[in-house]
C-alpha atoms as a PDB file:
ATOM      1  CA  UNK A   1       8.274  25.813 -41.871  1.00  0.00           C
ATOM      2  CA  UNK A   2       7.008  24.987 -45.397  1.00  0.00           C
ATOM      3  CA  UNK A   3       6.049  21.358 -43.941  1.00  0.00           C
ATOM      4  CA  UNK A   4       4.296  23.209 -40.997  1.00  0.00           C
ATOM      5  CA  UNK A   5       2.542  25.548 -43.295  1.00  0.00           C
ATOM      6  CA  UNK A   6       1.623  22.570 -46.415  1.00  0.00           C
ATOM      7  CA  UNK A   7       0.128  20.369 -42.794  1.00  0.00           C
ATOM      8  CA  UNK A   8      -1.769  23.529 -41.862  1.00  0.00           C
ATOM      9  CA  UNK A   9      -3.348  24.771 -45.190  1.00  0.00           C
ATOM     10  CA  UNK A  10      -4.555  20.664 -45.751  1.00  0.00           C
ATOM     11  CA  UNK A  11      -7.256  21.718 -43.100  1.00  0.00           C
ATOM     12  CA  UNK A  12      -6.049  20.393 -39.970  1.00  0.00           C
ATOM     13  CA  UNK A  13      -8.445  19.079 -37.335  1.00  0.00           C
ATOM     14  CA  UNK A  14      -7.919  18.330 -33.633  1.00  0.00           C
ATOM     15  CA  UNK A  15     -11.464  17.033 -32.549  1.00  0.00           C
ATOM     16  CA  UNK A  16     -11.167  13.897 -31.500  1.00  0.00           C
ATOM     17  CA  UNK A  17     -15.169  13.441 -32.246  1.00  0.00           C
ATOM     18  CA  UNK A  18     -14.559  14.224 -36.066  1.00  0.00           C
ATOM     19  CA  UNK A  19     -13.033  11.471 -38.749  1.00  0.00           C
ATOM     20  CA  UNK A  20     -10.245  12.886 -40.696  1.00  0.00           C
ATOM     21  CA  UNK A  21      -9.122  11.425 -43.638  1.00  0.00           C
ATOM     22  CA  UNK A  22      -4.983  11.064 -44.035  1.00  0.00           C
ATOM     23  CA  UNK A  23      -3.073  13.290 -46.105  1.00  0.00           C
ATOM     24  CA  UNK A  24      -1.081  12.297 -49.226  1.00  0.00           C
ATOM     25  CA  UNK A  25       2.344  12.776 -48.998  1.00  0.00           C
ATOM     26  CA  UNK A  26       3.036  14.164 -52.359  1.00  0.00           C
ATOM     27  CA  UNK A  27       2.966  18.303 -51.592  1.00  0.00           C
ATOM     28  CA  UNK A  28       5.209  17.335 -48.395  1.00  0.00           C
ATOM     29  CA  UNK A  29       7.931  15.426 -50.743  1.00  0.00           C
ATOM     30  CA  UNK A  30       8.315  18.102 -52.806  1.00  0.00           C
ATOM     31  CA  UNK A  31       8.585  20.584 -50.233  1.00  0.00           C
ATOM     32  CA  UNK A  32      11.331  17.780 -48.644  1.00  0.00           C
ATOM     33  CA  UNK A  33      12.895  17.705 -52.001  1.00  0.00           C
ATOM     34  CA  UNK A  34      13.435  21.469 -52.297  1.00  0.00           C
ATOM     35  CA  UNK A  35      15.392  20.985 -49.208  1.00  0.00           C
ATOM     36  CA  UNK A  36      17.421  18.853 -51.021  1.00  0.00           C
ATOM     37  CA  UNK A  37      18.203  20.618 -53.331  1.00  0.00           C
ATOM     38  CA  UNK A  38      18.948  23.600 -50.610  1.00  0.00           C
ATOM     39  CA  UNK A  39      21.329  21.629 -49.483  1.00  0.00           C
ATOM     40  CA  UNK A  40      23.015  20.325 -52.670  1.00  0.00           C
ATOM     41  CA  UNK A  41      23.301  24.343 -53.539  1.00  0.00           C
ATOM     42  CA  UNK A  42      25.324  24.546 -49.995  1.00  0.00           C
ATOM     43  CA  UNK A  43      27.511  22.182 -50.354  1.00  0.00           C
ATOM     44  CA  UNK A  44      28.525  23.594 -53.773  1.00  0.00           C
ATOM     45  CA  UNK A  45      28.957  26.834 -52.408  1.00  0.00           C
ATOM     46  CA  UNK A  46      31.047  25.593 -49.492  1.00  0.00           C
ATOM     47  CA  UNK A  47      32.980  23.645 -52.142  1.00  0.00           C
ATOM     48  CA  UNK A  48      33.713  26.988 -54.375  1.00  0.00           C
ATOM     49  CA  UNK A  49      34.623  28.639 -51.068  1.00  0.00           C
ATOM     50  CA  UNK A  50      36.867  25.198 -49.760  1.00  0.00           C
ATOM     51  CA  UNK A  51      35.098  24.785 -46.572  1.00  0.00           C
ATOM     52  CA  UNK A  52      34.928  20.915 -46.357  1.00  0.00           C
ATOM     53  CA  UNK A  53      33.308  20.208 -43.199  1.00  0.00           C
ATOM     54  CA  UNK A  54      30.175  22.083 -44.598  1.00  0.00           C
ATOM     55  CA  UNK A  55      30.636  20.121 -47.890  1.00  0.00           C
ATOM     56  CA  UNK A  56      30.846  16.741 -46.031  1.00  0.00           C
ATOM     57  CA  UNK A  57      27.781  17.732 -43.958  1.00  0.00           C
ATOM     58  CA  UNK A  58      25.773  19.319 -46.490  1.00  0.00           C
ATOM     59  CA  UNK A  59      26.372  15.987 -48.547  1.00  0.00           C
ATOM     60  CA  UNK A  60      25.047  14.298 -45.704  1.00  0.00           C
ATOM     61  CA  UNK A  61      22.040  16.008 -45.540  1.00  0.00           C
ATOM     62  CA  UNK A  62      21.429  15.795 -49.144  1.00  0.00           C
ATOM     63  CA  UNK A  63      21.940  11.832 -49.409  1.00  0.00           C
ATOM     64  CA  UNK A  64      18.962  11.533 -46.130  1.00  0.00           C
ATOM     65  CA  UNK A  65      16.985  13.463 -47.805  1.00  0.00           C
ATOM     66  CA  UNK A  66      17.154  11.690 -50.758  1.00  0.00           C
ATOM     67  CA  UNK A  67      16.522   8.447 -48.976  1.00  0.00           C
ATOM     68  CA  UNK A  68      13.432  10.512 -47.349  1.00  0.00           C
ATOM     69  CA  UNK A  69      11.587  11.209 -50.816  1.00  0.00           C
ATOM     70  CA  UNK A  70      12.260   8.561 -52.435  1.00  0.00           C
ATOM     71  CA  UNK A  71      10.845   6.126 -49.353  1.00  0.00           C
ATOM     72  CA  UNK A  72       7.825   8.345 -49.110  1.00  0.00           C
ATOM     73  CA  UNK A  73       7.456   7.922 -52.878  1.00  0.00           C
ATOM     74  CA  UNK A  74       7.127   4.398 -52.477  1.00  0.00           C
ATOM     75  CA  UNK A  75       5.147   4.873 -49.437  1.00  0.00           C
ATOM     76  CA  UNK A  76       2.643   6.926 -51.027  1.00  0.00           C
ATOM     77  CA  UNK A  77       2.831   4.889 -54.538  1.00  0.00           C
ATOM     78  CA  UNK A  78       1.506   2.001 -52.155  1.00  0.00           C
ATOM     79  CA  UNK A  79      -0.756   3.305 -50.803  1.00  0.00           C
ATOM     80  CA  UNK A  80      -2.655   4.932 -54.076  1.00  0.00           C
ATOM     81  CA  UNK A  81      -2.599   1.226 -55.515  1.00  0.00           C
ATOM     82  CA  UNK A  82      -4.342   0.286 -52.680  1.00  0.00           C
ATOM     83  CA  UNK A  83      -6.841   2.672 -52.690  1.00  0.00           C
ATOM     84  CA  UNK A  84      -7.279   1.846 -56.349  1.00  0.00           C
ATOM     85  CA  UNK A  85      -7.571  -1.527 -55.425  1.00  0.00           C
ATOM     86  CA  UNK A  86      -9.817  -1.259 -52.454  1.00  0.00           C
ATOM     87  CA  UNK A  87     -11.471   2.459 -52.485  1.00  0.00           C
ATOM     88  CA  UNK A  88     -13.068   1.624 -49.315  1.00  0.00           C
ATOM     89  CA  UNK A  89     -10.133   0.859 -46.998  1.00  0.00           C
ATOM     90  CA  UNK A  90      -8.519   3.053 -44.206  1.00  0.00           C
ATOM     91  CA  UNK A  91      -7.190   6.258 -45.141  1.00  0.00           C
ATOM     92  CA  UNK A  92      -8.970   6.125 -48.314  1.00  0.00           C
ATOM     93  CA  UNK A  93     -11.112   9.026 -49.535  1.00  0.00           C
ATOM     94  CA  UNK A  94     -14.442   6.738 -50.506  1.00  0.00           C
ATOM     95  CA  UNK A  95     -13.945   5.415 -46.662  1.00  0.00           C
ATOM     96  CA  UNK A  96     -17.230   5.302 -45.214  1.00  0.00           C
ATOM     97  CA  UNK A  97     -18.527   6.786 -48.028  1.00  0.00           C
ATOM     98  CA  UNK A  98     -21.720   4.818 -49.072  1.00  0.00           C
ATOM     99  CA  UNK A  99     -21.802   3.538 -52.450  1.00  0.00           C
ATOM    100  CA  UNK A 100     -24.203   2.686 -54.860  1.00  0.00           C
END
């Protein structure tokens, strides 16, 4: 829901007629990460109360999403060096833009 909302509040647009410009991933790896950490507090909990098959699971979860963020870190870390490389390529905010 907090991806939904983050994807929302960036000012979505669904004209086809109109050029958006992509979104930087940051905000939504954070909001990723918090699940994370969601599900690292789980598993502890599940742990205190001896429920392994939540533990396991929750541990699971916890290692993907882990894998997610750090993947979209890189991701996103590429693709700011390319924009500082080349500010006018695709998906770029100076894209299109004309400059002096």
């Amino acid at each position: 829901m907090v991806i939904f909302g983050l994807w929302f509040l960036s000012g979505i647009n669904l004209d086809p007629a109109k050029s958006g410009t992509t979104d930087q991933l940051w905000n939504y790896l954070t909001a990723v990460g918090g699940v994370g950490v969601l599900a690292i507090a789980a598993a502890a909990a599940a742990a205190w109360a001896g429920a392994v098959v939540t533990v396991v699971s929750q541990a699971v979860m916890a290692v993907l999403v882990c894998i997610v963020v750090l993947s979209g870190v890189e991701v996103q870390s590429h693709q700011d060096q390319w924009c500082r490389d080349i500010p006018s390529a695709v998906g770029c905010k100076d894209h299109g833009s004309a400059r002096p």
